[in-house]
PDB file of N, CA and C in Angstrom:
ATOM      1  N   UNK A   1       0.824  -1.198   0.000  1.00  0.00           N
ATOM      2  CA  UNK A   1       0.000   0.000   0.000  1.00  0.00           C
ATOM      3  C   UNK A   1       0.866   1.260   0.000  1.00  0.00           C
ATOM      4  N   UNK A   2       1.991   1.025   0.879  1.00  0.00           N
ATOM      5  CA  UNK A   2       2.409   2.445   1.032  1.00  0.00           C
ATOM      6  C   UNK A   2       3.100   2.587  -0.363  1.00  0.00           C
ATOM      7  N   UNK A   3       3.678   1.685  -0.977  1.00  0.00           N
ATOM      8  CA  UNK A   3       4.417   1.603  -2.635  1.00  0.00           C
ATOM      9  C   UNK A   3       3.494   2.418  -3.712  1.00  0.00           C
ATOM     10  N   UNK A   4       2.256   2.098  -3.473  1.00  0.00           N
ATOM     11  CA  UNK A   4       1.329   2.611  -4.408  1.00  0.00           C
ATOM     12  C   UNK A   4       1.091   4.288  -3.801  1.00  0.00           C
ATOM     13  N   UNK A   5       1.242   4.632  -2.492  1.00  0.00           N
ATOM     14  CA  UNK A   5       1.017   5.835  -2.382  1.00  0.00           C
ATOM     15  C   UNK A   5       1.984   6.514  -2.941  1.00  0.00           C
ATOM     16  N   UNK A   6       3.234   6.193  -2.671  1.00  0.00           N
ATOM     17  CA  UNK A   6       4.295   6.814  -2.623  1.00  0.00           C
ATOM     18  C   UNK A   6       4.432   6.648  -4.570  1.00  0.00           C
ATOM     19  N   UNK A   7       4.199   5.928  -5.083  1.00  0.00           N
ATOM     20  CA  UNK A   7       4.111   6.227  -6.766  1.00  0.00           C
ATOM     21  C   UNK A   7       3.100   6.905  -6.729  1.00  0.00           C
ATOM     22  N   UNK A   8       1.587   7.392  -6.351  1.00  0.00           N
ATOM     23  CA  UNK A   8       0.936   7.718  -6.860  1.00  0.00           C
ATOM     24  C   UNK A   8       1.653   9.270  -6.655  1.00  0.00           C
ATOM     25  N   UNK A   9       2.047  10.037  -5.420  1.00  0.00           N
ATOM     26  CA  UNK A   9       3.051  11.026  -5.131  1.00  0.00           C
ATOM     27  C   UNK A   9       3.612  11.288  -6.157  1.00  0.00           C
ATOM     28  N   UNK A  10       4.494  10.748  -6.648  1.00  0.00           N
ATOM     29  CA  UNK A  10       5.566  11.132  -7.688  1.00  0.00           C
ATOM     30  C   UNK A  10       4.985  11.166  -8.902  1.00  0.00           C
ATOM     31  N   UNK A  11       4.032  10.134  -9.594  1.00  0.00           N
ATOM     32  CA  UNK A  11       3.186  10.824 -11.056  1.00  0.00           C
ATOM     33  C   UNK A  11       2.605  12.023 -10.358  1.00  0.00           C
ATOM     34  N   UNK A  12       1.793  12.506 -10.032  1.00  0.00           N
ATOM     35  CA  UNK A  12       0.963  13.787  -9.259  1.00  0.00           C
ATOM     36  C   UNK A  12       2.053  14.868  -8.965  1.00  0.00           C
ATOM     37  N   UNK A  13       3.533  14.464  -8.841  1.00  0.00           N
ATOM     38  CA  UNK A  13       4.349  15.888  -8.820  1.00  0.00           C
ATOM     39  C   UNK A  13       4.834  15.976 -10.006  1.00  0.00           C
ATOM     40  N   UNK A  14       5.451  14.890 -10.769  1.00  0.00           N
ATOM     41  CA  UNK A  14       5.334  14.732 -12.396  1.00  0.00           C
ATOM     42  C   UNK A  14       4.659  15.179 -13.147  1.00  0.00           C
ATOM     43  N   UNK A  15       3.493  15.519 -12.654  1.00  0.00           N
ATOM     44  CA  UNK A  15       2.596  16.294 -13.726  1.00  0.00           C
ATOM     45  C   UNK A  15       1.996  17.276 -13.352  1.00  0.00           C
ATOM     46  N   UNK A  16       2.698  17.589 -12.119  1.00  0.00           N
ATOM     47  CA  UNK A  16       2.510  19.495 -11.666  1.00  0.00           C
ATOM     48  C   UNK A  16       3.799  19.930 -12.315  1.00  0.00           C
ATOM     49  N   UNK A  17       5.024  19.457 -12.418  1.00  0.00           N
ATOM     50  CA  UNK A  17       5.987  19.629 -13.361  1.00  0.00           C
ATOM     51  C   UNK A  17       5.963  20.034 -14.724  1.00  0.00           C
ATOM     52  N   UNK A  18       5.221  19.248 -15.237  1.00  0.00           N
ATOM     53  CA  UNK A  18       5.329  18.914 -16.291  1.00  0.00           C
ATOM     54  C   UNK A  18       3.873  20.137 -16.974  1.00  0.00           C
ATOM     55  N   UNK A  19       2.907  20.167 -16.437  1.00  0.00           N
ATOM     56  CA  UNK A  19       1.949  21.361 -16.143  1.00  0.00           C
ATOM     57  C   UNK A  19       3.174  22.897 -16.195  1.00  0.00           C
ATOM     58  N   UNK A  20       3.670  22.916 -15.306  1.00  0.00           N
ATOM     59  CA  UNK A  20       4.518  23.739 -15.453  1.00  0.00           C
ATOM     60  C   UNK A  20       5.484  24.919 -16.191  1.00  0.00           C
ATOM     61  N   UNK A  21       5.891  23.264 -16.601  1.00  0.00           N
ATOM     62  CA  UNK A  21       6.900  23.863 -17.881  1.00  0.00           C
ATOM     63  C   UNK A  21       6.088  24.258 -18.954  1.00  0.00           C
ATOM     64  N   UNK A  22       5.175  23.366 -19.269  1.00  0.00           N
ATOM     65  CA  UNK A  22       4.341  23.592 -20.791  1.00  0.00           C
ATOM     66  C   UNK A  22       3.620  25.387 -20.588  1.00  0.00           C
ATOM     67  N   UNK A  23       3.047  25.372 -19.231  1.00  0.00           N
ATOM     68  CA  UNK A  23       3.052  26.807 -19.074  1.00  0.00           C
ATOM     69  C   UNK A  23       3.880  28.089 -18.586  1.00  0.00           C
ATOM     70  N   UNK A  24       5.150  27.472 -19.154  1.00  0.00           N
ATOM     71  CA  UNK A  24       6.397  28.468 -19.164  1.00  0.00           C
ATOM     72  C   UNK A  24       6.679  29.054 -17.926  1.00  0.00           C
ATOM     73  N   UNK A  25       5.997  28.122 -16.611  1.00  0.00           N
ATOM     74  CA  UNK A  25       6.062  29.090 -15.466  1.00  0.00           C
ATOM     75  C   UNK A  25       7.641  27.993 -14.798  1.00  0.00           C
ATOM     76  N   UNK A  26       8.621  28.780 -14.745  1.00  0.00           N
ATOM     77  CA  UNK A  26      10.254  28.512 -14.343  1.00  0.00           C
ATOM     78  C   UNK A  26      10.641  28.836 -13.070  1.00  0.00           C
ATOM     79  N   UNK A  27       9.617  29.525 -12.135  1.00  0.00           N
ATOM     80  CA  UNK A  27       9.840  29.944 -10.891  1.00  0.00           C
ATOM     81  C   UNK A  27      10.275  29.308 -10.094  1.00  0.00           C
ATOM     82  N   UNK A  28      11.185  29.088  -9.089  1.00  0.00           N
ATOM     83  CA  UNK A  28      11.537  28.341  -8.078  1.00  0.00           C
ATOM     84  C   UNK A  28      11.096  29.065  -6.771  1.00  0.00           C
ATOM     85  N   UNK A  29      11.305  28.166  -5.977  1.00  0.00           N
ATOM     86  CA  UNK A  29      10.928  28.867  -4.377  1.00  0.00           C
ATOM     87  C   UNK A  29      12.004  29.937  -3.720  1.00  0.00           C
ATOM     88  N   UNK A  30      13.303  29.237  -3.708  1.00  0.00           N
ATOM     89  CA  UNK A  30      14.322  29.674  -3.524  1.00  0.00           C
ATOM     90  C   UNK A  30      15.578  29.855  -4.731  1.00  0.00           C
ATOM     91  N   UNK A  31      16.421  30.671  -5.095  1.00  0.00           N
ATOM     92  CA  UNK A  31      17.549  30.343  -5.347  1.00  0.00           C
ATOM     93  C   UNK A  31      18.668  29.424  -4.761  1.00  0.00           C
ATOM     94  N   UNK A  32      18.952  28.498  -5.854  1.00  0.00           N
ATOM     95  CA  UNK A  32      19.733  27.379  -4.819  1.00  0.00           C
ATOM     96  C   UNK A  32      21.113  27.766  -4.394  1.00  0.00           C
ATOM     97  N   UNK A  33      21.397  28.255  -3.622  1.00  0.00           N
ATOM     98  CA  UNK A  33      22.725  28.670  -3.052  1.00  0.00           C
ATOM     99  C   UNK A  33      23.843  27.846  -3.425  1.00  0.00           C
ATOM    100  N   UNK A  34      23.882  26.656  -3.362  1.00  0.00           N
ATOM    101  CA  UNK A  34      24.974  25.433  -3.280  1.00  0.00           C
ATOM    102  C   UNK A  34      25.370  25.491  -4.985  1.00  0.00           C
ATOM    103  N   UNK A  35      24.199  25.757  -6.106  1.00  0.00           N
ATOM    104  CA  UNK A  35      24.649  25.600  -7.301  1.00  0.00           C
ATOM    105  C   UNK A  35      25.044  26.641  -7.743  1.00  0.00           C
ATOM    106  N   UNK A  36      24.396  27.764  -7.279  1.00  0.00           N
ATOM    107  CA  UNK A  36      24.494  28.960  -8.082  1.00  0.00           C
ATOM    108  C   UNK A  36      25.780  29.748  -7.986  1.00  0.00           C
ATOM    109  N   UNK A  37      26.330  29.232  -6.502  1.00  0.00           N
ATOM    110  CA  UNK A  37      27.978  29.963  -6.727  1.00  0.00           C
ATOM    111  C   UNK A  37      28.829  29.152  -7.461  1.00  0.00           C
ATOM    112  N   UNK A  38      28.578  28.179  -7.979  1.00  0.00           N
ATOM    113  CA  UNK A  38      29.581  27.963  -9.070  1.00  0.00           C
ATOM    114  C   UNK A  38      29.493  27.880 -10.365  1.00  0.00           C
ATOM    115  N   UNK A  39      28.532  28.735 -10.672  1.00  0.00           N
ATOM    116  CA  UNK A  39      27.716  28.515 -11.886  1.00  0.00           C
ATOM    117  C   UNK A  39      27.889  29.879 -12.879  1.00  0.00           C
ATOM    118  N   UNK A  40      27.987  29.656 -13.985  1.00  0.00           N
ATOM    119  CA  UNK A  40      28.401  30.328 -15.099  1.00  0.00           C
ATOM    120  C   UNK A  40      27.950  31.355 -15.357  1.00  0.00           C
ATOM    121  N   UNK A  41      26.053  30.873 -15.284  1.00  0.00           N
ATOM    122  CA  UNK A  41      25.412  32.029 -15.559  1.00  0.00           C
ATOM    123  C   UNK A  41      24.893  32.705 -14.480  1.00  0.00           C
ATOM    124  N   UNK A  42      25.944  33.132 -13.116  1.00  0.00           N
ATOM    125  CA  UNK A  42      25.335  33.497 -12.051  1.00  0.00           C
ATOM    126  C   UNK A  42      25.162  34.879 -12.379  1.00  0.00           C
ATOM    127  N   UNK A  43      26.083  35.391 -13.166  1.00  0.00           N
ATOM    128  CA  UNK A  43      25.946  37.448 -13.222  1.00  0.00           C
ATOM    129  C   UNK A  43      24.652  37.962 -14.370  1.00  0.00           C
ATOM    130  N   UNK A  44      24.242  36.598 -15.279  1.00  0.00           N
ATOM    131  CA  UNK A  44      22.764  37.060 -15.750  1.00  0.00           C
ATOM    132  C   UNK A  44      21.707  36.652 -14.838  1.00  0.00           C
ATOM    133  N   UNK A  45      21.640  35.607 -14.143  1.00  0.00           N
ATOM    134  CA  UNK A  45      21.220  35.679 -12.905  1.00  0.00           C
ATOM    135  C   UNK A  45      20.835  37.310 -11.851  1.00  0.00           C
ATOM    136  N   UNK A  46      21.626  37.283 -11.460  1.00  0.00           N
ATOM    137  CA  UNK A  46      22.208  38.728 -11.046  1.00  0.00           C
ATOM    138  C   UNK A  46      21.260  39.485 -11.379  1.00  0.00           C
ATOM    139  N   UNK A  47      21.422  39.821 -12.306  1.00  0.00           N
ATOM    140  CA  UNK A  47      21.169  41.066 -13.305  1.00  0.00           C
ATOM    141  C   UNK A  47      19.399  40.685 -13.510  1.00  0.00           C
ATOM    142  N   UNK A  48      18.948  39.791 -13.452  1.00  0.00           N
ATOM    143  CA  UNK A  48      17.140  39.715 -13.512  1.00  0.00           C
ATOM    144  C   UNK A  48      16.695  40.107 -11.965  1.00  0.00           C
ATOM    145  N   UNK A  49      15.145  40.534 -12.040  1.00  0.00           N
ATOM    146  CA  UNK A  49      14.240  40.584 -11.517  1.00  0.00           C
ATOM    147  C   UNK A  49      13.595  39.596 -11.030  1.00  0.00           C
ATOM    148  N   UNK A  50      14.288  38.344 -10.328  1.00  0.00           N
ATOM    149  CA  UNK A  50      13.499  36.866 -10.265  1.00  0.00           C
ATOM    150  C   UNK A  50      11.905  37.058  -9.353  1.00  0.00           C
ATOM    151  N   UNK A  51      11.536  36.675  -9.762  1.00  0.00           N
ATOM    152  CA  UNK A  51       9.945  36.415  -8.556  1.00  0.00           C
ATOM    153  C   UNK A  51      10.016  34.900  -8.418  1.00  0.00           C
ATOM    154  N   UNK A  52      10.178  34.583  -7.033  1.00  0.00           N
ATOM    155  CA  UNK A  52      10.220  33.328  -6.564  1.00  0.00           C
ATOM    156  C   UNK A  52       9.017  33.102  -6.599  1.00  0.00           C
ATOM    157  N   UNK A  53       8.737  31.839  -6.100  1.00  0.00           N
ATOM    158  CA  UNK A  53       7.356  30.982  -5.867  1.00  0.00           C
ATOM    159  C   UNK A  53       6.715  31.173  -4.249  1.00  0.00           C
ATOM    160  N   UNK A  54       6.093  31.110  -3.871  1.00  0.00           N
ATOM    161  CA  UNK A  54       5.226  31.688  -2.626  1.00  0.00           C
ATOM    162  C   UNK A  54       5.368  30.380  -1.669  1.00  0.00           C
ATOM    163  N   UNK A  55       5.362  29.046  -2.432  1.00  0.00           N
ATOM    164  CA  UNK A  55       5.657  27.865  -1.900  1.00  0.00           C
ATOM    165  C   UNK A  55       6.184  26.958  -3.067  1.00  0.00           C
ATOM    166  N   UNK A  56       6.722  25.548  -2.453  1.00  0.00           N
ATOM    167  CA  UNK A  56       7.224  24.881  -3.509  1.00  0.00           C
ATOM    168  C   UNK A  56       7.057  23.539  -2.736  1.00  0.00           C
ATOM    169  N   UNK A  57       5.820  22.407  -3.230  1.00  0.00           N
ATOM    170  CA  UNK A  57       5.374  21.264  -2.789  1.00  0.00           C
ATOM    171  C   UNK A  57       6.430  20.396  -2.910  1.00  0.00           C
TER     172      UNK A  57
END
């Protein structure tokens, strides 16, 4: 039982994902700290106006 919950979980965030992207919405909750300092495109980063997400399930 709990196998089937725990898949039914992951299609159901799979396709709030996937919902998502198709509606171009890229928002995250947070900026990820751990990736973003070593990351290439941190100074166009930078340079946007991000609007985070209010929550992130």
């Amino acid at each position: 039982m709990k196998d089937l919950r725990s898949s039914a979980k992951t299609v159901a965030r799979f396709d709030e994902i996937v919902h998502r992207i198709e509606s171009a919405d890229y928002r995250i909750s947070a900026r990820p700290d751990r990736l973003c300092e070593n990351c290439d495109m941190r100074a166009y980063c930078d340079a946007k106006n991000w609007n985070f997400r209010e929550y992130d399930r």
